[in-house]
PDB file of N, CA and C in Angstrom:
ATOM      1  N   UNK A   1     155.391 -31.465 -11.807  1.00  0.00           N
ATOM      2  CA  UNK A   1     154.728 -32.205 -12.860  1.00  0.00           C
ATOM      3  C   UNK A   1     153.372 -32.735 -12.373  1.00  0.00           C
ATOM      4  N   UNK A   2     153.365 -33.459 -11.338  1.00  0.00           N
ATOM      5  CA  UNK A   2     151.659 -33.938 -10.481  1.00  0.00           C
ATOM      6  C   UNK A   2     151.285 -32.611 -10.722  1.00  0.00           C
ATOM      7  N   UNK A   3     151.719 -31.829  -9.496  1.00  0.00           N
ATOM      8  CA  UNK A   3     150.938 -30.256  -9.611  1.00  0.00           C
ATOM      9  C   UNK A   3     150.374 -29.856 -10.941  1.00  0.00           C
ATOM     10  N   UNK A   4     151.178 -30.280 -11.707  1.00  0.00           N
ATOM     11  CA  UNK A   4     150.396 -29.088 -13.130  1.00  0.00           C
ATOM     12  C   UNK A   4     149.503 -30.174 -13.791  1.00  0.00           C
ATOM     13  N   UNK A   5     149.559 -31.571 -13.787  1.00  0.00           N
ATOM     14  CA  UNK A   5     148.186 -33.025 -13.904  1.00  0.00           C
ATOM     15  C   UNK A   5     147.272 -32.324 -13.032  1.00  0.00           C
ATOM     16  N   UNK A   6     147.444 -32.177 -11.560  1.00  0.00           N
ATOM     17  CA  UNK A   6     146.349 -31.918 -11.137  1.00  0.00           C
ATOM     18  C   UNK A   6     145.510 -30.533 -11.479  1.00  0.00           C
ATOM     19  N   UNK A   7     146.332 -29.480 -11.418  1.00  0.00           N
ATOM     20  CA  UNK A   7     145.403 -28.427 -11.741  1.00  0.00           C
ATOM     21  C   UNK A   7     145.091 -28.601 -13.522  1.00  0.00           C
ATOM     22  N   UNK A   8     145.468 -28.960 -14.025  1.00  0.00           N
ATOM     23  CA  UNK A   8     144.439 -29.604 -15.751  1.00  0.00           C
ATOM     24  C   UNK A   8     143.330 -30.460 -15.156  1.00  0.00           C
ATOM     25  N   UNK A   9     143.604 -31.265 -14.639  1.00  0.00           N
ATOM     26  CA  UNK A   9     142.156 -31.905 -13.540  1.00  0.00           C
ATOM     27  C   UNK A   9     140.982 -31.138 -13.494  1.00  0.00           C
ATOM     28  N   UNK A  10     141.717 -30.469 -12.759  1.00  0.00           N
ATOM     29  CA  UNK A  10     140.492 -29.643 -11.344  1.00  0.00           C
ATOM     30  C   UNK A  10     139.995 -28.496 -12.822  1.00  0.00           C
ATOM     31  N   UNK A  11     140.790 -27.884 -13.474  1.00  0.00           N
ATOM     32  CA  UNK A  11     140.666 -26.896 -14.680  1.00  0.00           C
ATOM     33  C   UNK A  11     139.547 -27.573 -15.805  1.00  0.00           C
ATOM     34  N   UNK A  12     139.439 -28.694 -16.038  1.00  0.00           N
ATOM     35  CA  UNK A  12     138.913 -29.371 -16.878  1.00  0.00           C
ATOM     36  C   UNK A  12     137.672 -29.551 -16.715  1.00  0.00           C
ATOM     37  N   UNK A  13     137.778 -30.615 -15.602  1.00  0.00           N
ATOM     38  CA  UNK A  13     136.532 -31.278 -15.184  1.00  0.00           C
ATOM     39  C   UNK A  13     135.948 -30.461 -14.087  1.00  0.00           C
ATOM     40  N   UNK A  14     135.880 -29.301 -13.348  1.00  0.00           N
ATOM     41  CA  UNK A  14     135.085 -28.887 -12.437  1.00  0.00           C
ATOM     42  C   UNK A  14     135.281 -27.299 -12.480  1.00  0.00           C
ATOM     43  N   UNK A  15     136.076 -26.403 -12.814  1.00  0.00           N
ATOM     44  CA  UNK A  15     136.320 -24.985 -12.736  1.00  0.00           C
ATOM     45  C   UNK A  15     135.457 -24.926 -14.550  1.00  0.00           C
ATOM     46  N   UNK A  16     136.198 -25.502 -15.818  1.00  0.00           N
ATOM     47  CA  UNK A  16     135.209 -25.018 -16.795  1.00  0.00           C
ATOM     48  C   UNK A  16     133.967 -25.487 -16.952  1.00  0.00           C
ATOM     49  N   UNK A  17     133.416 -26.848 -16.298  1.00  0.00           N
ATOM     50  CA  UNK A  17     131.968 -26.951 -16.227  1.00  0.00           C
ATOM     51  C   UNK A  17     131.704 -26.337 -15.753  1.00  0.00           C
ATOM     52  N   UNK A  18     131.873 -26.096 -14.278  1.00  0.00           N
ATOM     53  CA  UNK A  18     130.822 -25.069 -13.906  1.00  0.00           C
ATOM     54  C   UNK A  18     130.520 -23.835 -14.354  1.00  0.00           C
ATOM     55  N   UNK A  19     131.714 -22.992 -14.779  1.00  0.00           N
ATOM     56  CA  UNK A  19     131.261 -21.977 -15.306  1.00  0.00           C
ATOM     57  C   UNK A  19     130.518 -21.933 -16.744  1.00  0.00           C
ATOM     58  N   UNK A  20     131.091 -22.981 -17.616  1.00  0.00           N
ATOM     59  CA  UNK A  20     130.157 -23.301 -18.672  1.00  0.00           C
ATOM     60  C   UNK A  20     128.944 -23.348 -18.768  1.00  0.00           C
ATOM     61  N   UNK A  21     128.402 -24.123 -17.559  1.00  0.00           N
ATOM     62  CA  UNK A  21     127.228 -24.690 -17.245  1.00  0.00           C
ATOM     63  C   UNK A  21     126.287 -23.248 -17.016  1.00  0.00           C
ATOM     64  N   UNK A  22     126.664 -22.379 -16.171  1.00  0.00           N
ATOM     65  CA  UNK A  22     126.105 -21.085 -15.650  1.00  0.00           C
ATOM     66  C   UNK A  22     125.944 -20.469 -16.883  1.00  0.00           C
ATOM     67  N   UNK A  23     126.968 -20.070 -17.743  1.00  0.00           N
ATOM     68  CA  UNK A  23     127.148 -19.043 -18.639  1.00  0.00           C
ATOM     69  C   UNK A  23     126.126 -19.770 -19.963  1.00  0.00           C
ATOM     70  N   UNK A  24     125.952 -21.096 -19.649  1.00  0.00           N
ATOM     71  CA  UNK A  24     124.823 -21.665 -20.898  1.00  0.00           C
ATOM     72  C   UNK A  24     123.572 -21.951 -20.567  1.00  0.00           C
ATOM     73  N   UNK A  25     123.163 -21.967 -19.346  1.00  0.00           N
ATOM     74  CA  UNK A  25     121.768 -21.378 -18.883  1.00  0.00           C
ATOM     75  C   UNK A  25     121.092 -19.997 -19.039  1.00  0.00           C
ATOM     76  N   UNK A  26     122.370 -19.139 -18.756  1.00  0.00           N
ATOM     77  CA  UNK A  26     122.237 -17.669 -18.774  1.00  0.00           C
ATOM     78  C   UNK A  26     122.482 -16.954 -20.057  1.00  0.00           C
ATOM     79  N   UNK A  27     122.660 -17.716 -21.130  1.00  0.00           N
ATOM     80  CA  UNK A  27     122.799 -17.602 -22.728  1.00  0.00           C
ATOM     81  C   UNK A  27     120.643 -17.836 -23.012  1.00  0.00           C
ATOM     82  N   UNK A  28     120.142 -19.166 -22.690  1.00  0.00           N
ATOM     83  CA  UNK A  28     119.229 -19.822 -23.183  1.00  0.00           C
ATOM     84  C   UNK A  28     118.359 -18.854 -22.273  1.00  0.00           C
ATOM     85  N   UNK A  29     118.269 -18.275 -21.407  1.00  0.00           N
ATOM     86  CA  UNK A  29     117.664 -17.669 -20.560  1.00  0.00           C
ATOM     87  C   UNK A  29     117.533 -15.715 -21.164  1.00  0.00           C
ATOM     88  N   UNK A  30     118.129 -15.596 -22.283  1.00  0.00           N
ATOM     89  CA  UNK A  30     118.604 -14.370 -22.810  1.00  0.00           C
ATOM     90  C   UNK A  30     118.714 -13.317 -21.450  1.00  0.00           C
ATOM     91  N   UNK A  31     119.690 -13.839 -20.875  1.00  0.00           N
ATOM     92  CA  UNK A  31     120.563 -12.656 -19.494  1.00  0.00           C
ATOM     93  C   UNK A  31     120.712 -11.484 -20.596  1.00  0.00           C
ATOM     94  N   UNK A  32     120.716 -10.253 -20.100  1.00  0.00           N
ATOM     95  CA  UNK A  32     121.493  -9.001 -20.381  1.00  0.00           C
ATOM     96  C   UNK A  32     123.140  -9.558 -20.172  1.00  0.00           C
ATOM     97  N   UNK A  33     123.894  -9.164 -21.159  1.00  0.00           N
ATOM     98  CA  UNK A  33     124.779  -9.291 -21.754  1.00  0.00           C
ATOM     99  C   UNK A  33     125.816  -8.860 -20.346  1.00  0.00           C
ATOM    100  N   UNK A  34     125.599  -7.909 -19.580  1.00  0.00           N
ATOM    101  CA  UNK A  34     126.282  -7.677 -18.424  1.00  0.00           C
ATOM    102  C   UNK A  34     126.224  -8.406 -17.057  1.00  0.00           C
ATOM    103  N   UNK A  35     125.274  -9.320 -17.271  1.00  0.00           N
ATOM    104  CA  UNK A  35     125.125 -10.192 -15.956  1.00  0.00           C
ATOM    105  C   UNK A  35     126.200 -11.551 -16.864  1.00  0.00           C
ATOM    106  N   UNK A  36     125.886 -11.684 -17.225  1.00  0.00           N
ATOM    107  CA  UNK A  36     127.140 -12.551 -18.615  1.00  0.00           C
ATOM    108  C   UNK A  36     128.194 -12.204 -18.260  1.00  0.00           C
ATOM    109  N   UNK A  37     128.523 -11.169 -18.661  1.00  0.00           N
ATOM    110  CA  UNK A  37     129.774 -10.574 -18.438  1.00  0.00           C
ATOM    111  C   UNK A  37     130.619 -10.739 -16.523  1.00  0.00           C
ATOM    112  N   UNK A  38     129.096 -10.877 -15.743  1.00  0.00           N
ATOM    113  CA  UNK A  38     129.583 -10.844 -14.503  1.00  0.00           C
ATOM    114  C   UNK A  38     130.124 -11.533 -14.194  1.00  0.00           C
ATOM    115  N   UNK A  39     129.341 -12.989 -14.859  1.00  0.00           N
ATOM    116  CA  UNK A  39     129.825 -14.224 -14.471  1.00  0.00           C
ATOM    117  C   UNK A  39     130.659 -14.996 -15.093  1.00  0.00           C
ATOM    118  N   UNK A  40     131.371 -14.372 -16.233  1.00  0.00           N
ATOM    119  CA  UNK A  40     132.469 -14.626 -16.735  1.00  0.00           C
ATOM    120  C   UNK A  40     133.672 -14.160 -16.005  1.00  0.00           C
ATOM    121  N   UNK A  41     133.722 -12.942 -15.344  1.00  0.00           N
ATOM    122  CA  UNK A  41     134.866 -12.697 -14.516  1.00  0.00           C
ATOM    123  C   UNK A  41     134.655 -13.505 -13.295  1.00  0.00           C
ATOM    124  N   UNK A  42     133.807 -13.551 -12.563  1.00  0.00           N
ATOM    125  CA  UNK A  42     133.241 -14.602 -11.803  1.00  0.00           C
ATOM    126  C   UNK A  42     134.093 -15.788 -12.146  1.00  0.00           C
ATOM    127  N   UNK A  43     133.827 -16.598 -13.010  1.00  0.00           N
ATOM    128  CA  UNK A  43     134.740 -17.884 -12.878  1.00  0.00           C
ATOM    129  C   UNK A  43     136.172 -17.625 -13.093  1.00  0.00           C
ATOM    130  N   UNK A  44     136.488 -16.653 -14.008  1.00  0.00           N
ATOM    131  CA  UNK A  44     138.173 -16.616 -14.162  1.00  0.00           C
ATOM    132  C   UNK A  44     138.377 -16.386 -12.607  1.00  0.00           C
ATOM    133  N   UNK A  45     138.407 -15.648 -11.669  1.00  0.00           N
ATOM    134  CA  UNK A  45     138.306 -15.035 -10.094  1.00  0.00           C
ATOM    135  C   UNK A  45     138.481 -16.338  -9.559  1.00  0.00           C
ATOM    136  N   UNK A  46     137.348 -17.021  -9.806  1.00  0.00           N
ATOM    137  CA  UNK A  46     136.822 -18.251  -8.726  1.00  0.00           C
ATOM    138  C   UNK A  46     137.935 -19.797  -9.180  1.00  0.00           C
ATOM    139  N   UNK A  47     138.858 -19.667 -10.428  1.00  0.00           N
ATOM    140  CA  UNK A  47     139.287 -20.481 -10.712  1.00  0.00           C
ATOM    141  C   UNK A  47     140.692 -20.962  -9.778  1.00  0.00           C
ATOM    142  N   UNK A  48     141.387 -19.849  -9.322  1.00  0.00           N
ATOM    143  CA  UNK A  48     142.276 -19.905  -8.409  1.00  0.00           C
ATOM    144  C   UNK A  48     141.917 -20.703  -6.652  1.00  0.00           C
ATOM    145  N   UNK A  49     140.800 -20.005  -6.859  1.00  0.00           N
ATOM    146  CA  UNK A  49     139.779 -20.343  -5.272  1.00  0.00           C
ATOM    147  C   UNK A  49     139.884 -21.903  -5.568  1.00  0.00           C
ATOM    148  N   UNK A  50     138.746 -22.253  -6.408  1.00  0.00           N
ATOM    149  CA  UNK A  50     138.639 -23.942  -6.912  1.00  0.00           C
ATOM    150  C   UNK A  50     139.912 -24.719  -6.969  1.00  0.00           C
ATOM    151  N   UNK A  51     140.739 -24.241  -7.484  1.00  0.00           N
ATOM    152  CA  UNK A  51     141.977 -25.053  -7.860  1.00  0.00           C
ATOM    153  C   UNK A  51     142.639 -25.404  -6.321  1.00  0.00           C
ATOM    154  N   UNK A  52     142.996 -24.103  -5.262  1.00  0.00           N
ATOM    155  CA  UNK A  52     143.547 -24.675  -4.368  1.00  0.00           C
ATOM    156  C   UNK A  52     142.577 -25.356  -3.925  1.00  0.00           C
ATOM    157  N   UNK A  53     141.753 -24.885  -3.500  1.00  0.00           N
ATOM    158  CA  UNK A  53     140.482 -26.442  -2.570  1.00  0.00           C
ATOM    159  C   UNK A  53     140.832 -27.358  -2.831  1.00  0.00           C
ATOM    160  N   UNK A  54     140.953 -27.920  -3.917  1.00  0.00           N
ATOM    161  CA  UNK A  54     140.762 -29.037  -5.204  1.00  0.00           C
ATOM    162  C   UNK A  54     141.844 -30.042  -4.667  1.00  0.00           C
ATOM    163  N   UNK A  55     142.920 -28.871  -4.745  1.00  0.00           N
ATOM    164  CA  UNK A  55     143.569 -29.859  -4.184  1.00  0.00           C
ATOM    165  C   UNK A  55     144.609 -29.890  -2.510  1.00  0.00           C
ATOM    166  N   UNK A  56     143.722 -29.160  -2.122  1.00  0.00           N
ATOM    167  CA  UNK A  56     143.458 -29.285  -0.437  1.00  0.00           C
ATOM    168  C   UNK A  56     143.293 -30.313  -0.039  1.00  0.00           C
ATOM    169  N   UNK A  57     141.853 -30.149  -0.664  1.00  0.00           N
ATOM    170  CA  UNK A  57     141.155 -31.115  -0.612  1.00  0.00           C
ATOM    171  C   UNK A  57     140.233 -31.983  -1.570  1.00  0.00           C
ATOM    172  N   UNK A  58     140.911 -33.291  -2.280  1.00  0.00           N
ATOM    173  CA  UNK A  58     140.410 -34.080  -3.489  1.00  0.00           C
ATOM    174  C   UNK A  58     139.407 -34.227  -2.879  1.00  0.00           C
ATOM    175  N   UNK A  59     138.646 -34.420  -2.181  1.00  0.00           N
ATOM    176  CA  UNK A  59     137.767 -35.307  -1.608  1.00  0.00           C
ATOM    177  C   UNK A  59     136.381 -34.469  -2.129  1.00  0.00           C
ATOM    178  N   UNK A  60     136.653 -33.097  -1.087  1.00  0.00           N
ATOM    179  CA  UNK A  60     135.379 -32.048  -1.945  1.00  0.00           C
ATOM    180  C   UNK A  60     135.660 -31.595  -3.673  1.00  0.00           C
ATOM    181  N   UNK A  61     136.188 -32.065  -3.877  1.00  0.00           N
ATOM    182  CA  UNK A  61     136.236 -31.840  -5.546  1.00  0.00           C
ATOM    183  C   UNK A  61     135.999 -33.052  -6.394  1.00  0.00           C
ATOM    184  N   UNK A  62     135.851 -33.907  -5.670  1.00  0.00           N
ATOM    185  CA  UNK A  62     135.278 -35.318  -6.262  1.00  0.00           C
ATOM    186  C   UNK A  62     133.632 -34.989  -6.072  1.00  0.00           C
ATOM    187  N   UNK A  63     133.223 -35.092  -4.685  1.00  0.00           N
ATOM    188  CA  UNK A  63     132.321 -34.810  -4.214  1.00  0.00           C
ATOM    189  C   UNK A  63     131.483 -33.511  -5.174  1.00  0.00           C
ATOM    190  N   UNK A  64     131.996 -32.158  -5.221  1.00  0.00           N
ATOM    191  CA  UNK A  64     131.028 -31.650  -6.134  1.00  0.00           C
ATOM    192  C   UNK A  64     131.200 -31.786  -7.197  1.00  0.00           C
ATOM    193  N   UNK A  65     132.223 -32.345  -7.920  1.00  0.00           N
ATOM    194  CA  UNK A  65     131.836 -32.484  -9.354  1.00  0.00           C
ATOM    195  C   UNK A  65     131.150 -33.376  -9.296  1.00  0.00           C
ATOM    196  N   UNK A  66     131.005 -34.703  -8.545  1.00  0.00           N
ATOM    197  CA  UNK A  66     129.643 -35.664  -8.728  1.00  0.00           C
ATOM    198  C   UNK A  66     128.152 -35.104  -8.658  1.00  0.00           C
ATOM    199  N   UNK A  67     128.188 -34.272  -7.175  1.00  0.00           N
ATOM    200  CA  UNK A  67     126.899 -33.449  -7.273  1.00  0.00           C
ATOM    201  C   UNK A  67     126.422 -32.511  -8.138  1.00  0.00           C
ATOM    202  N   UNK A  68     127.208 -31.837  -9.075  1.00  0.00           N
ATOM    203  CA  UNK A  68     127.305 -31.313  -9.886  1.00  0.00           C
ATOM    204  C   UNK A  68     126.446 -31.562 -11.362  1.00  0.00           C
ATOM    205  N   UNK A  69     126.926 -32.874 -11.389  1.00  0.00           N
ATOM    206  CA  UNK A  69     126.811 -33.754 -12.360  1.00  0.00           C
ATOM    207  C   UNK A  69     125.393 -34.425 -12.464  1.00  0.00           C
ATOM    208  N   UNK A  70     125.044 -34.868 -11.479  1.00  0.00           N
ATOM    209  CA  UNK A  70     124.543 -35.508 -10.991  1.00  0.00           C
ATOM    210  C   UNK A  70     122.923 -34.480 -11.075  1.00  0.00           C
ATOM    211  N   UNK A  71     123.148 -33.325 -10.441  1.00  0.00           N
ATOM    212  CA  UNK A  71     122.128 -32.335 -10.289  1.00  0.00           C
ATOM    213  C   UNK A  71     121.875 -31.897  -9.002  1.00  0.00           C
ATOM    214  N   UNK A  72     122.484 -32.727  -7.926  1.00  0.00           N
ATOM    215  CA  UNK A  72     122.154 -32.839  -6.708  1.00  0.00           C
ATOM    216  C   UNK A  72     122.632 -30.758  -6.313  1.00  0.00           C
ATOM    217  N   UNK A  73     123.899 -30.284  -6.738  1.00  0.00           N
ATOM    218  CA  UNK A  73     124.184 -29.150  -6.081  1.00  0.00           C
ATOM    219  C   UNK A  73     124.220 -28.536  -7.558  1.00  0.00           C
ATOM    220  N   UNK A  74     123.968 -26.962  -7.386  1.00  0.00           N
ATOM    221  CA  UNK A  74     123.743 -26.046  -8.802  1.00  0.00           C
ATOM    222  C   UNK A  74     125.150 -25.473  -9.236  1.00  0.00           C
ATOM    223  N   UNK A  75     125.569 -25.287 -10.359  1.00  0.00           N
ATOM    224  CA  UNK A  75     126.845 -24.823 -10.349  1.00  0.00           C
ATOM    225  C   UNK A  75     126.976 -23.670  -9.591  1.00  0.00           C
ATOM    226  N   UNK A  76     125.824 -22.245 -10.033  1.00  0.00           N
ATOM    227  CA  UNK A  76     126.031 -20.956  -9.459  1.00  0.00           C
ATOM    228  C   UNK A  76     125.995 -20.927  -7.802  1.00  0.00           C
ATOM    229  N   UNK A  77     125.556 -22.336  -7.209  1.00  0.00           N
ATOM    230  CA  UNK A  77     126.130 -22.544  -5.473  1.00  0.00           C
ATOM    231  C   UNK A  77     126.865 -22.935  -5.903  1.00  0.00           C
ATOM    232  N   UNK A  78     127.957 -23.293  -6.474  1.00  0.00           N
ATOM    233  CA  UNK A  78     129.183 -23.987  -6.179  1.00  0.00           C
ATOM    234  C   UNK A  78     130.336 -22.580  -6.145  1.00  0.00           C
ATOM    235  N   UNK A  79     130.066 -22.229  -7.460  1.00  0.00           N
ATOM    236  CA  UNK A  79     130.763 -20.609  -7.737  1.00  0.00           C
ATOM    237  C   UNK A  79     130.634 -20.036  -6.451  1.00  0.00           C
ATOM    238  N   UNK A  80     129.508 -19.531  -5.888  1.00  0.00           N
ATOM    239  CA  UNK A  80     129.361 -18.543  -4.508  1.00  0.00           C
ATOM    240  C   UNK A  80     129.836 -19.302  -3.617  1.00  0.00           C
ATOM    241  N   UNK A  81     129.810 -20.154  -3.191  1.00  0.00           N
ATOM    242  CA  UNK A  81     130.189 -20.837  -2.041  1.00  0.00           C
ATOM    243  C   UNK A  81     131.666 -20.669  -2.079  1.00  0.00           C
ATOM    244  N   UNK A  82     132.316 -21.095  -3.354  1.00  0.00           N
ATOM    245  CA  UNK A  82     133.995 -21.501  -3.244  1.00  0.00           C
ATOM    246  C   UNK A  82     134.795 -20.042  -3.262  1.00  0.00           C
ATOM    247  N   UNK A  83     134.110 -19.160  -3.871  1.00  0.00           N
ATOM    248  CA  UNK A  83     134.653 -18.129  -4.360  1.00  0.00           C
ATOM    249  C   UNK A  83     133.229 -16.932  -3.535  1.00  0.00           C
ATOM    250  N   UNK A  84     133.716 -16.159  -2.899  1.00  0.00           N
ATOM    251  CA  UNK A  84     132.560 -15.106  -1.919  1.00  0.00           C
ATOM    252  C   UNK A  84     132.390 -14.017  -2.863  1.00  0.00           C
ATOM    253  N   UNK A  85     133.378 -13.513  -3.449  1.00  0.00           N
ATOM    254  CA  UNK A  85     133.537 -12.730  -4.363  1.00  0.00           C
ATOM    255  C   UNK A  85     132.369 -13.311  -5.693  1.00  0.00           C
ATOM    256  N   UNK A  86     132.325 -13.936  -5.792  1.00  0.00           N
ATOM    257  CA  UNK A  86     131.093 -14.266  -7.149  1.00  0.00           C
ATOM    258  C   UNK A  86     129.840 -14.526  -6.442  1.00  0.00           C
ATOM    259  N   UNK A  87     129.374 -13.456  -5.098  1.00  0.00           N
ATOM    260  CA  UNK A  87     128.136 -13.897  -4.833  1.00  0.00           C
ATOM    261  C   UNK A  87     127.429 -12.933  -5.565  1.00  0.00           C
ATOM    262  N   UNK A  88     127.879 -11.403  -5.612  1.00  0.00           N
ATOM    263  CA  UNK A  88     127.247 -10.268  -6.071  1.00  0.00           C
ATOM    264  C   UNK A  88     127.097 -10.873  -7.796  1.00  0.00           C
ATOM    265  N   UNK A  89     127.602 -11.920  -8.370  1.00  0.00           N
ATOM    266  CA  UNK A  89     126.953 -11.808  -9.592  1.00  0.00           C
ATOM    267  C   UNK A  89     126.258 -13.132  -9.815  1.00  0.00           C
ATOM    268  N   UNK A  90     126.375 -14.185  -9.108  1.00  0.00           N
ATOM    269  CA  UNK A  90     125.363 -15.061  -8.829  1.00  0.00           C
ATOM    270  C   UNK A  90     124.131 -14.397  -8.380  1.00  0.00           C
ATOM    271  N   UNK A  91     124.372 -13.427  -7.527  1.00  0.00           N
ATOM    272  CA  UNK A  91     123.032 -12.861  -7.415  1.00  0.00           C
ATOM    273  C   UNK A  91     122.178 -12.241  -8.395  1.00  0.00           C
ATOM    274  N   UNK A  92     123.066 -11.701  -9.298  1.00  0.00           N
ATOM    275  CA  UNK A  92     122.265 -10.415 -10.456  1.00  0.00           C
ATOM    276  C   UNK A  92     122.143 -11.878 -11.720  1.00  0.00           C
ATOM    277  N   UNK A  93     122.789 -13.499 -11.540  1.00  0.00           N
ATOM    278  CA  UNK A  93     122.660 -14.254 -12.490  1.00  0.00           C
ATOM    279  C   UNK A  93     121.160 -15.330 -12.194  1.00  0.00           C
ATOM    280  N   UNK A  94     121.061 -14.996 -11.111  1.00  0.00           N
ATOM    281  CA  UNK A  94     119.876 -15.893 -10.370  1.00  0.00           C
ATOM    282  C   UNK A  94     118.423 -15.906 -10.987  1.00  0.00           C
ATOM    283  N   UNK A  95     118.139 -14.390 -10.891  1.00  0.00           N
ATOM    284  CA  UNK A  95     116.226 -14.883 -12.202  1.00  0.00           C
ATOM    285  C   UNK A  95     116.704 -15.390 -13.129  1.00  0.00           C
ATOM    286  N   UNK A  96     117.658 -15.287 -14.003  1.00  0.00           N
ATOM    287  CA  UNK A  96     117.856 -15.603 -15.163  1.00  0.00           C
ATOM    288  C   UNK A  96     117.997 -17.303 -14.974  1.00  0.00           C
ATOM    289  N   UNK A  97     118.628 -17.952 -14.011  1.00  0.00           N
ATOM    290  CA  UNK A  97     118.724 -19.272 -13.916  1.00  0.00           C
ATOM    291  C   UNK A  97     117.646 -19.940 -13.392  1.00  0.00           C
ATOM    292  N   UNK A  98     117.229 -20.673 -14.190  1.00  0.00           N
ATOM    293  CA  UNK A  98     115.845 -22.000 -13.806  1.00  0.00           C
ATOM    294  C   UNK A  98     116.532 -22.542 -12.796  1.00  0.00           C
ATOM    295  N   UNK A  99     115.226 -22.716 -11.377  1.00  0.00           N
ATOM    296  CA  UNK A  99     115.667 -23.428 -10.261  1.00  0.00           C
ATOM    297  C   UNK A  99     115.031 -24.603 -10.230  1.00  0.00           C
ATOM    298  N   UNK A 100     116.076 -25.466 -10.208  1.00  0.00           N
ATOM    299  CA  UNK A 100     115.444 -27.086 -10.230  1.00  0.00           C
ATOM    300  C   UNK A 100     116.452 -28.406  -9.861  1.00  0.00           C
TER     301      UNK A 100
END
């Protein structure tokens, strides 16, 4: 029962922002529809990755969803970093994302 509170947690507040966040830059940015597509499998992939960390370790999942939030760290580093497998489409999602 905790277990399944926590992964609605970690599912909620930090696995669908971030990918939200990516996939609505890369909407406003008019991406080709297949770099979209990349990074939609990209987060379903990366959601398993996130979830155990998460709760490995609360501490870095407090931590980037604040930075997150905040602006301090970008979602599409958060995706590549947690998940290695979503670097090849962070990469092909990258012109398309404003760096700031």
């Amino acid at each position: 029962m905790i277990g399944e509170l926590i992964a609605w947690l970690v599912m909620a507040f930090l696995v669908n922002p971030l990918t939200a966040e990516v996939q609505s830059r890369l909407a406003e940015a008019n991406a080709p529809p297949a770099v979209v597509a990349q990074v939609a499998a990209c987060g379903a992939s990366a959601a398993p990755v996130l979830l155990q960390r998460a709760t490995e370790d609360p501490w870095w999942a407090i931590r980037t969803g604040l930075a997150t939030w905040i602006g301090t760290t970008s979602p599409d580093a958060v995706l590549a970093e947690a998940a290695p497998r979503c670097v090849p489409a962070m990469q092909a999602a990258r012109p398309y994302l404003p760096q700031g």
